[in-house]
PDB file of N, CA and C in Angstrom:
ATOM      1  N   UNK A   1     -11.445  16.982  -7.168  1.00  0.00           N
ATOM      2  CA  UNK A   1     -11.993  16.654  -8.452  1.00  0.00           C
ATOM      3  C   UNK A   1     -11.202  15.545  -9.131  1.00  0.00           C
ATOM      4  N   UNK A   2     -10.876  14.710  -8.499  1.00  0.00           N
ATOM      5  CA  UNK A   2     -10.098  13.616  -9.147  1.00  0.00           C
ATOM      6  C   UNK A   2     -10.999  12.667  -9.586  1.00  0.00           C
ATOM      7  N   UNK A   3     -12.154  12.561  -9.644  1.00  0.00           N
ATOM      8  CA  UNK A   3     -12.684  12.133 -10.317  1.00  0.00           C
ATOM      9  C   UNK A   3     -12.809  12.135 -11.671  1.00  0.00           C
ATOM     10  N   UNK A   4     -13.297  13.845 -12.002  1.00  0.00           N
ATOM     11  CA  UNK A   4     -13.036  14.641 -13.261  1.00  0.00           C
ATOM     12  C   UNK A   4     -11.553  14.496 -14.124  1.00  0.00           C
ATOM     13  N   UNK A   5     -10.800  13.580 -13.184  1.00  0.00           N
ATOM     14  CA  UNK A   5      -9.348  13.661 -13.923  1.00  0.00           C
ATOM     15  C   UNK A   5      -9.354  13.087 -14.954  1.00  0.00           C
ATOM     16  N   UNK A   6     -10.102  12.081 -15.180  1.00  0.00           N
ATOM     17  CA  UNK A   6     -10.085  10.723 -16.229  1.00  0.00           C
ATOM     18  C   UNK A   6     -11.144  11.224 -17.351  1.00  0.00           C
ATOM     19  N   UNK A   7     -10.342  11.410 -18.157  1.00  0.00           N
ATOM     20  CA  UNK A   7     -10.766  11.241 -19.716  1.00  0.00           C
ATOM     21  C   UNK A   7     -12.410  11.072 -20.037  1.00  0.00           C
ATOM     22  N   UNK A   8     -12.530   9.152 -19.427  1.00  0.00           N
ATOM     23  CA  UNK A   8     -13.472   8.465 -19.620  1.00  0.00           C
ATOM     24  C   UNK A   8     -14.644   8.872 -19.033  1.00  0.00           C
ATOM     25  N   UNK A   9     -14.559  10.087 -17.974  1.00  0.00           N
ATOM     26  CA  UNK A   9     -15.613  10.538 -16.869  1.00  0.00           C
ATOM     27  C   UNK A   9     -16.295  11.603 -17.561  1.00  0.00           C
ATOM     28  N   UNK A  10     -17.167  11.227 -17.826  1.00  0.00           N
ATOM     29  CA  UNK A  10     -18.524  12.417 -18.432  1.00  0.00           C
ATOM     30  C   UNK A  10     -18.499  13.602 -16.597  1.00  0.00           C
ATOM     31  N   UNK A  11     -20.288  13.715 -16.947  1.00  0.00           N
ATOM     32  CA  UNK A  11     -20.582  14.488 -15.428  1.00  0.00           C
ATOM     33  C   UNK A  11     -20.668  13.183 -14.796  1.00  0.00           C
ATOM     34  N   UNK A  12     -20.527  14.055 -13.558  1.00  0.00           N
ATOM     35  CA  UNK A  12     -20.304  13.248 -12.279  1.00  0.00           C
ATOM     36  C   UNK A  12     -21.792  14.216 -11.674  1.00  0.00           C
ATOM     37  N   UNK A  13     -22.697  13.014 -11.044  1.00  0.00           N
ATOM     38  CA  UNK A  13     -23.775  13.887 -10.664  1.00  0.00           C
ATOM     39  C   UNK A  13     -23.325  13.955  -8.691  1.00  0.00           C
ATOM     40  N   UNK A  14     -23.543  14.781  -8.220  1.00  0.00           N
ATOM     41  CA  UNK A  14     -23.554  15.673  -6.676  1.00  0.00           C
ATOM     42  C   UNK A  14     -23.714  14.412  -5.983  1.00  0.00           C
ATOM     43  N   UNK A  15     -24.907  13.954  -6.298  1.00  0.00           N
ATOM     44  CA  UNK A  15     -25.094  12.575  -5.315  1.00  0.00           C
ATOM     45  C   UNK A  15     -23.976  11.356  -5.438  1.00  0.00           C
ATOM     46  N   UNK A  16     -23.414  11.166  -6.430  1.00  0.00           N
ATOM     47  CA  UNK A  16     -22.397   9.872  -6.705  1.00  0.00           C
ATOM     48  C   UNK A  16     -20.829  10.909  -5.994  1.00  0.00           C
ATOM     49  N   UNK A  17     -20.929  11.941  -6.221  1.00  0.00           N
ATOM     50  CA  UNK A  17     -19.707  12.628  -5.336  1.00  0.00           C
ATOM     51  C   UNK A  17     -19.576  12.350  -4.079  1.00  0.00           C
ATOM     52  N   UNK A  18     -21.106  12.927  -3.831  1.00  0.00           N
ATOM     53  CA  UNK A  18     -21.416  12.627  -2.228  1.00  0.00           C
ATOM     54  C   UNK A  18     -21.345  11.120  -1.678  1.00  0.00           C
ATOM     55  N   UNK A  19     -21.811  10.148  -2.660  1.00  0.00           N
ATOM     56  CA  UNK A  19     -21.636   9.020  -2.139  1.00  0.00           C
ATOM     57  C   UNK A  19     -20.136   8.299  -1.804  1.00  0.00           C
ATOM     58  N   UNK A  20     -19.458   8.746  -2.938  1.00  0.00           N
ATOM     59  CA  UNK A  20     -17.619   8.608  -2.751  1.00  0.00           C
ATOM     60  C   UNK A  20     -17.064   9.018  -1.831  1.00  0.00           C
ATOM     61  N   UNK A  21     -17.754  10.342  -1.708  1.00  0.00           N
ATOM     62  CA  UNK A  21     -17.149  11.302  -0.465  1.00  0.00           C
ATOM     63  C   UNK A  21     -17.028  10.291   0.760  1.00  0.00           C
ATOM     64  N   UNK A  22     -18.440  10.075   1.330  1.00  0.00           N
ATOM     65  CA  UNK A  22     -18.723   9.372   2.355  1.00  0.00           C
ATOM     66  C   UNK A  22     -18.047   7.646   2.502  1.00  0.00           C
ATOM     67  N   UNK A  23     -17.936   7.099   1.181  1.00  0.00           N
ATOM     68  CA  UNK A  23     -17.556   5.904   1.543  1.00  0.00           C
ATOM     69  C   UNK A  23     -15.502   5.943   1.593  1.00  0.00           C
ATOM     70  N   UNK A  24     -15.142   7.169   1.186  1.00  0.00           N
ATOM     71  CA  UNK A  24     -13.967   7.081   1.235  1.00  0.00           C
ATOM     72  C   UNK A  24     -13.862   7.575   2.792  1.00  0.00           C
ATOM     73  N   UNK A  25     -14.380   8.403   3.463  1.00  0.00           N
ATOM     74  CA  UNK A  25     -14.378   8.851   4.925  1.00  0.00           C
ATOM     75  C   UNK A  25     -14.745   7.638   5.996  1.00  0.00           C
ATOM     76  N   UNK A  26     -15.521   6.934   5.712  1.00  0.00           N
ATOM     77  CA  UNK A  26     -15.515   5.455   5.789  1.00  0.00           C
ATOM     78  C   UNK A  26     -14.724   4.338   6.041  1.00  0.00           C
ATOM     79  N   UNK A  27     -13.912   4.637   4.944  1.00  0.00           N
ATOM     80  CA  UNK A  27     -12.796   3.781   5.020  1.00  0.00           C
ATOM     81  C   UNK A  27     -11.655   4.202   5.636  1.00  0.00           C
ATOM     82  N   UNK A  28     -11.244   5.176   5.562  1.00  0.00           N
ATOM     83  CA  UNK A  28     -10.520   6.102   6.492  1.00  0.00           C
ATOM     84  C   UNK A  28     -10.577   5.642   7.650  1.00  0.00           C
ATOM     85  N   UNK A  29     -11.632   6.169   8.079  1.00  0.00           N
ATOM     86  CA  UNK A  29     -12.004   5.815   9.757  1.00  0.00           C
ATOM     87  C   UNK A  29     -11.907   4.113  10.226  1.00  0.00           C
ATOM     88  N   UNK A  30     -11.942   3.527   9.028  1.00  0.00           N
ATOM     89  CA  UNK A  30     -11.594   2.278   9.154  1.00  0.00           C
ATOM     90  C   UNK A  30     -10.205   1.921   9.561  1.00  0.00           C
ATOM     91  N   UNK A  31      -9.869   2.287   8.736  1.00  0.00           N
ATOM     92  CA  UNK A  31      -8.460   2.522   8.523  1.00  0.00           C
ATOM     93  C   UNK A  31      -7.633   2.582   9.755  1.00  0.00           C
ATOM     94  N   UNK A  32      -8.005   4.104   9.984  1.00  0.00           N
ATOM     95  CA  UNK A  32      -7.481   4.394  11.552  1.00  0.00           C
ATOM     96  C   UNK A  32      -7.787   3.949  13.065  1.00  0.00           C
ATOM     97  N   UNK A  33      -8.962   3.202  13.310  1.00  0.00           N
ATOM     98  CA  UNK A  33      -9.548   2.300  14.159  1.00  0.00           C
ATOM     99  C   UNK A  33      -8.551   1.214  14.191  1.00  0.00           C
ATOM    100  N   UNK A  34      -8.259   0.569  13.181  1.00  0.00           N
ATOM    101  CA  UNK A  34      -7.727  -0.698  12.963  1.00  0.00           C
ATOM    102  C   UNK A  34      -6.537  -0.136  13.318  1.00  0.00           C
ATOM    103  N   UNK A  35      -5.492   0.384  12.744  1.00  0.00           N
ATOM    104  CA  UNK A  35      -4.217   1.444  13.289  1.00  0.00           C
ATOM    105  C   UNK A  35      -4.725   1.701  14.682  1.00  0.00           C
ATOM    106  N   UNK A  36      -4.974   2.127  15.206  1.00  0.00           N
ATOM    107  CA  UNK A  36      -5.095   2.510  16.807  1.00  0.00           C
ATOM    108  C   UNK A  36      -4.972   1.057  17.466  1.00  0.00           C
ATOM    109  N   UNK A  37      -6.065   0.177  17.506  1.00  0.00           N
ATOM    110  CA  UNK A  37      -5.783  -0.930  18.159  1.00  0.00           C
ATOM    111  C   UNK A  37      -4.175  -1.992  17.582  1.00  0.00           C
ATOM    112  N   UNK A  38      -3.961  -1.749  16.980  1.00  0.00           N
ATOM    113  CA  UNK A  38      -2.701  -1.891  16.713  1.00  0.00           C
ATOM    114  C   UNK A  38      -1.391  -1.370  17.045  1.00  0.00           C
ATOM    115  N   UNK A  39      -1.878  -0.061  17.589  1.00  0.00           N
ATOM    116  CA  UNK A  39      -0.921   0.818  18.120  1.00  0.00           C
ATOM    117  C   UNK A  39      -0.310   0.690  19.035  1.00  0.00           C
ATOM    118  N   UNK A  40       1.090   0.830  19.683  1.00  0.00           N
ATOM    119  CA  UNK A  40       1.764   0.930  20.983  1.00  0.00           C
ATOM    120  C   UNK A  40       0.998   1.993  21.936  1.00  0.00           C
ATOM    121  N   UNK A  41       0.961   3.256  20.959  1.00  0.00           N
ATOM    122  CA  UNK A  41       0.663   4.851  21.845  1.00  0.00           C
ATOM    123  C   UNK A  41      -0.848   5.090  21.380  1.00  0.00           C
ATOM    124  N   UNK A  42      -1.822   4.413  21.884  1.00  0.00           N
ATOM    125  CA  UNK A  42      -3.020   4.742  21.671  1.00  0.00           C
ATOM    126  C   UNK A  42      -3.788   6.174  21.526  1.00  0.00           C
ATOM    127  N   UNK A  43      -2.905   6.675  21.607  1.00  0.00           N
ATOM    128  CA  UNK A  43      -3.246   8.724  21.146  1.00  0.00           C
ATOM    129  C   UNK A  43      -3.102   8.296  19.755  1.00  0.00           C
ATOM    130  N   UNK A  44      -1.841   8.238  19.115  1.00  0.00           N
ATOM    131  CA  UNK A  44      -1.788   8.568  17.542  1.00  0.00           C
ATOM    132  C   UNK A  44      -1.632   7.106  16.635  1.00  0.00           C
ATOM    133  N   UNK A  45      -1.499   7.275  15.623  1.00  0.00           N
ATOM    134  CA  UNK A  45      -1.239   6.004  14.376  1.00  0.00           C
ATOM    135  C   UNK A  45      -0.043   7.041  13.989  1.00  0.00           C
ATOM    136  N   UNK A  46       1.298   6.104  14.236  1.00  0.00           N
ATOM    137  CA  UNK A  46       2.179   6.465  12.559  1.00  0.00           C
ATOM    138  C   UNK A  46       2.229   5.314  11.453  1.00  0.00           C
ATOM    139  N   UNK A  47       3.386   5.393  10.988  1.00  0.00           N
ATOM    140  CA  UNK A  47       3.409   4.888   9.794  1.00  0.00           C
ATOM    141  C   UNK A  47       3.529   3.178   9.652  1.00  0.00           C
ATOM    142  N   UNK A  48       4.229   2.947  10.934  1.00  0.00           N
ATOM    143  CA  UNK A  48       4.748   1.519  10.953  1.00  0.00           C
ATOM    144  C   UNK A  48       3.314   1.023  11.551  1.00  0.00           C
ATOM    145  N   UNK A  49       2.250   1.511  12.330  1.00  0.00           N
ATOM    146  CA  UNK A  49       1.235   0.746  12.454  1.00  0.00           C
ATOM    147  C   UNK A  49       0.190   0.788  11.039  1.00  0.00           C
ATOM    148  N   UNK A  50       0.167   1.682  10.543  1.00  0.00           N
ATOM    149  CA  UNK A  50      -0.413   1.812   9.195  1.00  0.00           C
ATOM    150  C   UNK A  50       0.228   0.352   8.150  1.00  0.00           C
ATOM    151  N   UNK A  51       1.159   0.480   8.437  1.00  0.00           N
ATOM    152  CA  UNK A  51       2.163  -0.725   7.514  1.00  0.00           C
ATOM    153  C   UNK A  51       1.620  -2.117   8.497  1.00  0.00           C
ATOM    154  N   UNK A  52       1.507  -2.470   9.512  1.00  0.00           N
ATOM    155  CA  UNK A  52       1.187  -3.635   9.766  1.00  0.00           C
ATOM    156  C   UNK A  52       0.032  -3.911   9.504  1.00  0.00           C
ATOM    157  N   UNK A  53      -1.552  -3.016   9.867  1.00  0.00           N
ATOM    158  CA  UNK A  53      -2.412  -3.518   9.524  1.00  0.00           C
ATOM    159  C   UNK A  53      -2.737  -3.840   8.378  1.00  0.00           C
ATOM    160  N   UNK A  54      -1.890  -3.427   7.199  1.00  0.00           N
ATOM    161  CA  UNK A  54      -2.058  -3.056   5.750  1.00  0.00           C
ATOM    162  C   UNK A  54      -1.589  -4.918   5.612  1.00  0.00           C
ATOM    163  N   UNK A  55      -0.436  -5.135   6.317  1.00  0.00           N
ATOM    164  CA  UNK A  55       0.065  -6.767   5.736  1.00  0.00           C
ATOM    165  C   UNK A  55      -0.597  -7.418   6.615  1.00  0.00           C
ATOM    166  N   UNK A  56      -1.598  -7.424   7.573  1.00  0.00           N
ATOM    167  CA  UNK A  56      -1.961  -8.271   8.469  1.00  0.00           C
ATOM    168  C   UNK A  56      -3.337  -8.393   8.035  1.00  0.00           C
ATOM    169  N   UNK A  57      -4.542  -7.523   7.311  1.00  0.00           N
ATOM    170  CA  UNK A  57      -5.416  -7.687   6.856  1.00  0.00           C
ATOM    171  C   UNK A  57      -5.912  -7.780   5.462  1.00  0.00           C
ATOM    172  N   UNK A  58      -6.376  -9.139   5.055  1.00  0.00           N
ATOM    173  CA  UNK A  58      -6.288  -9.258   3.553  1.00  0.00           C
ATOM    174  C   UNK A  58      -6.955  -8.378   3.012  1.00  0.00           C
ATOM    175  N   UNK A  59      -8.407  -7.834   3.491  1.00  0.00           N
ATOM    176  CA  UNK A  59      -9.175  -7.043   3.081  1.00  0.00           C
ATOM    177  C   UNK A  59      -8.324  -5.379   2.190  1.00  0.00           C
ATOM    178  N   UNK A  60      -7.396  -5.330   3.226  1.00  0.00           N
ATOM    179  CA  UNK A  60      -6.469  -4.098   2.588  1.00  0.00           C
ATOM    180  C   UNK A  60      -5.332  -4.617   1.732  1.00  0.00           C
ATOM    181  N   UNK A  61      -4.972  -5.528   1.210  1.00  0.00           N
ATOM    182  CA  UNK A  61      -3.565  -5.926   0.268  1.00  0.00           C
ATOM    183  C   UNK A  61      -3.567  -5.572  -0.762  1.00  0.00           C
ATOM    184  N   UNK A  62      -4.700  -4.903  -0.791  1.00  0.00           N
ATOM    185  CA  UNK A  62      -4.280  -3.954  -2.354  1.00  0.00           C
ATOM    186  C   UNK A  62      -3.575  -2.934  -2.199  1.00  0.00           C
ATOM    187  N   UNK A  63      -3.468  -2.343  -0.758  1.00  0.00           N
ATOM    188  CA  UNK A  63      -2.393  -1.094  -0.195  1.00  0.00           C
ATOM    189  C   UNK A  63      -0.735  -1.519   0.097  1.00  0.00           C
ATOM    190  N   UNK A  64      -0.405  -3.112  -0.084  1.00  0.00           N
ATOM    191  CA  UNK A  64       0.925  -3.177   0.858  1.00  0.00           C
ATOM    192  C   UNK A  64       1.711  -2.787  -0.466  1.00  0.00           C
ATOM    193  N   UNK A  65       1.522  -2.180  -1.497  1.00  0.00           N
ATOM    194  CA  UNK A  65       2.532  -1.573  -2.794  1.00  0.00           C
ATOM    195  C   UNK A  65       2.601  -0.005  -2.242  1.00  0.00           C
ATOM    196  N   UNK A  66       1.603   0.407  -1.654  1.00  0.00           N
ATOM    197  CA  UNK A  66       1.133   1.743  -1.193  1.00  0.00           C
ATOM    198  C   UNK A  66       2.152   2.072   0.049  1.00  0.00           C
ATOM    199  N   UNK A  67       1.853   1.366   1.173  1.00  0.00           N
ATOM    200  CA  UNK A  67       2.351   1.259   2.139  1.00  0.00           C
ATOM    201  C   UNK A  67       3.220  -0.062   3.074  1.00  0.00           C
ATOM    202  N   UNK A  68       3.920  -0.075   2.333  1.00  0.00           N
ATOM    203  CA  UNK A  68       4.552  -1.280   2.482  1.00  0.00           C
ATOM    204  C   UNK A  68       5.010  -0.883   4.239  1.00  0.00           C
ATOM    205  N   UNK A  69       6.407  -2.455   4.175  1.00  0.00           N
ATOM    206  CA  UNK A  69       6.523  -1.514   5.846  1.00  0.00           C
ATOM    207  C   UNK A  69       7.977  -1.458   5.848  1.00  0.00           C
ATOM    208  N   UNK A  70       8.511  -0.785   6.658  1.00  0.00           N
ATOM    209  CA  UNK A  70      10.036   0.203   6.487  1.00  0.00           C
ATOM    210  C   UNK A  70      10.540  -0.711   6.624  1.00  0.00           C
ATOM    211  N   UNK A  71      11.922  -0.585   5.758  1.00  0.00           N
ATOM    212  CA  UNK A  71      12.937  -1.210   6.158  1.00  0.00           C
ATOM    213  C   UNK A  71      14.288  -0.407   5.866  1.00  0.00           C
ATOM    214  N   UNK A  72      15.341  -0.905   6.357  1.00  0.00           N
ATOM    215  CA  UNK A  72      16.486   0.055   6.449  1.00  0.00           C
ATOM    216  C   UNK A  72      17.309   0.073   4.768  1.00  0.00           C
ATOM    217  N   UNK A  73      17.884   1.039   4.735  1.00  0.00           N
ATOM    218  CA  UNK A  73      18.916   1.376   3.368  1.00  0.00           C
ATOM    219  C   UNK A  73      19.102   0.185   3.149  1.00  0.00           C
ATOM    220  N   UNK A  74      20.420  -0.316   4.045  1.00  0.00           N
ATOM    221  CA  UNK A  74      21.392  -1.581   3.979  1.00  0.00           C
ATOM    222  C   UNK A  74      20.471  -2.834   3.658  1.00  0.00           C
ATOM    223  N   UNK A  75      19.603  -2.940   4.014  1.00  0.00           N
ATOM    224  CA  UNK A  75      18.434  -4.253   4.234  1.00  0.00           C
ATOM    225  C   UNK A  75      18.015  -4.370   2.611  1.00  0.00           C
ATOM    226  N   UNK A  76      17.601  -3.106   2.130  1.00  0.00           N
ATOM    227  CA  UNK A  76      16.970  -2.457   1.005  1.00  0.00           C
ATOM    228  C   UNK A  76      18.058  -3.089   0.105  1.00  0.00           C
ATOM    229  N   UNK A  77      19.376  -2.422  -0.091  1.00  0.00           N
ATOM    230  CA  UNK A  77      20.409  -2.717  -1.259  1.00  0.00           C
ATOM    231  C   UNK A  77      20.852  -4.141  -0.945  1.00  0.00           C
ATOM    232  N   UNK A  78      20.697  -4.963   0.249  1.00  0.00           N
ATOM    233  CA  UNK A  78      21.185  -6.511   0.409  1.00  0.00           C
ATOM    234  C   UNK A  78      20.278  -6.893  -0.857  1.00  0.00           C
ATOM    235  N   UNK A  79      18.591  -6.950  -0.484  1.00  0.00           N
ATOM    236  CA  UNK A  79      18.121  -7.421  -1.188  1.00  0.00           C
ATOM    237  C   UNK A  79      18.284  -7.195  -2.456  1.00  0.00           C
ATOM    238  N   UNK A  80      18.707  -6.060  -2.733  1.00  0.00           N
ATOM    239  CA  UNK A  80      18.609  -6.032  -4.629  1.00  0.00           C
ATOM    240  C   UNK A  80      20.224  -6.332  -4.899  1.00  0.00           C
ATOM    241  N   UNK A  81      20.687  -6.829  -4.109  1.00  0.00           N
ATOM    242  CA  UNK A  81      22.056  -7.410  -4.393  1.00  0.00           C
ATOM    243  C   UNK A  81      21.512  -8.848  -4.648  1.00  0.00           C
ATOM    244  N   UNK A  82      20.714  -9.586  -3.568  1.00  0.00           N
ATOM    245  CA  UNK A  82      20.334 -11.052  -3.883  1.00  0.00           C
ATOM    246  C   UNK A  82      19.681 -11.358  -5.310  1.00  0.00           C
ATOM    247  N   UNK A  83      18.865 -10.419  -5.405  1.00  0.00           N
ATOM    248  CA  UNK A  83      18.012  -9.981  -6.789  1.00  0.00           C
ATOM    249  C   UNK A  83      19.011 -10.434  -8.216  1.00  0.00           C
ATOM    250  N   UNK A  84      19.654  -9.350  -7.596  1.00  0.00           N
ATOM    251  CA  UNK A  84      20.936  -9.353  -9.100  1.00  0.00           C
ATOM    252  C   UNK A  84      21.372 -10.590  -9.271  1.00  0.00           C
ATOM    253  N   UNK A  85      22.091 -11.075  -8.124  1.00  0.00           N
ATOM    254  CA  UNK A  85      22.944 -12.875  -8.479  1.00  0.00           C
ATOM    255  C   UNK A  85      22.055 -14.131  -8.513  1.00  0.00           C
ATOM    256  N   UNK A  86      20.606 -13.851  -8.329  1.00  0.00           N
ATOM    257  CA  UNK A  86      19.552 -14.889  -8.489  1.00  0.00           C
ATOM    258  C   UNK A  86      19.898 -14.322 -10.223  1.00  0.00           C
ATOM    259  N   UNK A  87      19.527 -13.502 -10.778  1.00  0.00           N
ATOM    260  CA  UNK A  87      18.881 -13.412 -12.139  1.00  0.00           C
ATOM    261  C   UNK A  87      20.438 -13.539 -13.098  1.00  0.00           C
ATOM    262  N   UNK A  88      21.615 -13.255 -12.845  1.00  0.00           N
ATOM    263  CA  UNK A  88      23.011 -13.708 -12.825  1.00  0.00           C
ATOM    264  C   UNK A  88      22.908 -15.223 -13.295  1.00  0.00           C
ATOM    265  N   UNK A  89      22.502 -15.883 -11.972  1.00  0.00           N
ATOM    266  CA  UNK A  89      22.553 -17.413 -12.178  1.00  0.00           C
ATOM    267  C   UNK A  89      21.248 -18.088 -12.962  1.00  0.00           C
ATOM    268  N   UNK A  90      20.375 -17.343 -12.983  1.00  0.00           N
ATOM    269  CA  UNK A  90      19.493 -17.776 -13.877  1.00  0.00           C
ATOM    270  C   UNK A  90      19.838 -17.359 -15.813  1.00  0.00           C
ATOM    271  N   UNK A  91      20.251 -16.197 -15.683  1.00  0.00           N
ATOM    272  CA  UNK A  91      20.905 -16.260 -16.889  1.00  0.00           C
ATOM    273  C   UNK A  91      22.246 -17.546 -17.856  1.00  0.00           C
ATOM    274  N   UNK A  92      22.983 -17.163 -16.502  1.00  0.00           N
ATOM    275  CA  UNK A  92      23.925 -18.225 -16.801  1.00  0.00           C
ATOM    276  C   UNK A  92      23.463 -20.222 -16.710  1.00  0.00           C
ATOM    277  N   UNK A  93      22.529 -20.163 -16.529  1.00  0.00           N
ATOM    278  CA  UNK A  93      22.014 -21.461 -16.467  1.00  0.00           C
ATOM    279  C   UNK A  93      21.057 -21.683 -18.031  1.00  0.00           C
ATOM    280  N   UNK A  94      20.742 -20.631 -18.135  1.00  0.00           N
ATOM    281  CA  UNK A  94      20.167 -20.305 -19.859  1.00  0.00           C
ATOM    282  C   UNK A  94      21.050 -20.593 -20.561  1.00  0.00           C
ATOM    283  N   UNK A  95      22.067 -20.265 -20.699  1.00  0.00           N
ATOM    284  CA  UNK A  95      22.869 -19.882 -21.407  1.00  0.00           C
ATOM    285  C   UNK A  95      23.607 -21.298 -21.063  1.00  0.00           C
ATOM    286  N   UNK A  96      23.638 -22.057 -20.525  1.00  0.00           N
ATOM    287  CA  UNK A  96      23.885 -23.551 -20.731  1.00  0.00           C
ATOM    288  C   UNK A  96      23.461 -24.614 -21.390  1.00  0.00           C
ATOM    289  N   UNK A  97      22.142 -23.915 -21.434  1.00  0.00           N
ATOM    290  CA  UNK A  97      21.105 -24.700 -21.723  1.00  0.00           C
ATOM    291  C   UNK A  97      21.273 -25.198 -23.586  1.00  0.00           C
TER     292      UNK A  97
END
């Protein structure tokens, strides 16, 4: 019933459920098609093929905030170390100004 979650949602009539229902099962299966041929182990999809098709197809880039693709601790805190001394030197260049 996440539909019903939102405030703004009066009734929801059976048929517009049903129609969500189906186009979200839809996409799913989309989803996982595209993950499979992408896959190393053509039995299953994990996560890191989920994460490539997500950055490899524009159609889905509204998901790479969703499912971005792994990266390690150390990799993780480098970057928000670079983060910090970019905005460091951008401050201090303000502040010259």
């Amino acid at each position: 019933m996440i539909m019903k979650s939102s405030p703004e949602v009066g009734n929801i009539s059976p048929d517009s459920c049903f129609l969500v229902t189906k186009a979200t099962e839809g996409f799913i299966a989309f989803l996982v098609r595209q993950a499979l041929k992408a896959s190393d182990n053509k039995m299953q999809v994990d996560y890191s093929d989920l994460a490539k098709i997500v950055s490899s197809i524009d159609t889905l880039d509204f998901l790479k905030d969703i499912i971005p693709p792994k990266i390690k601790g150390s990799k993780y805190l480098e970057i928000l170390k670079q983060i910090e001394e970019r905005e460091k030197r951008i401050a201090l260049e303000d502040q010259e100004l």
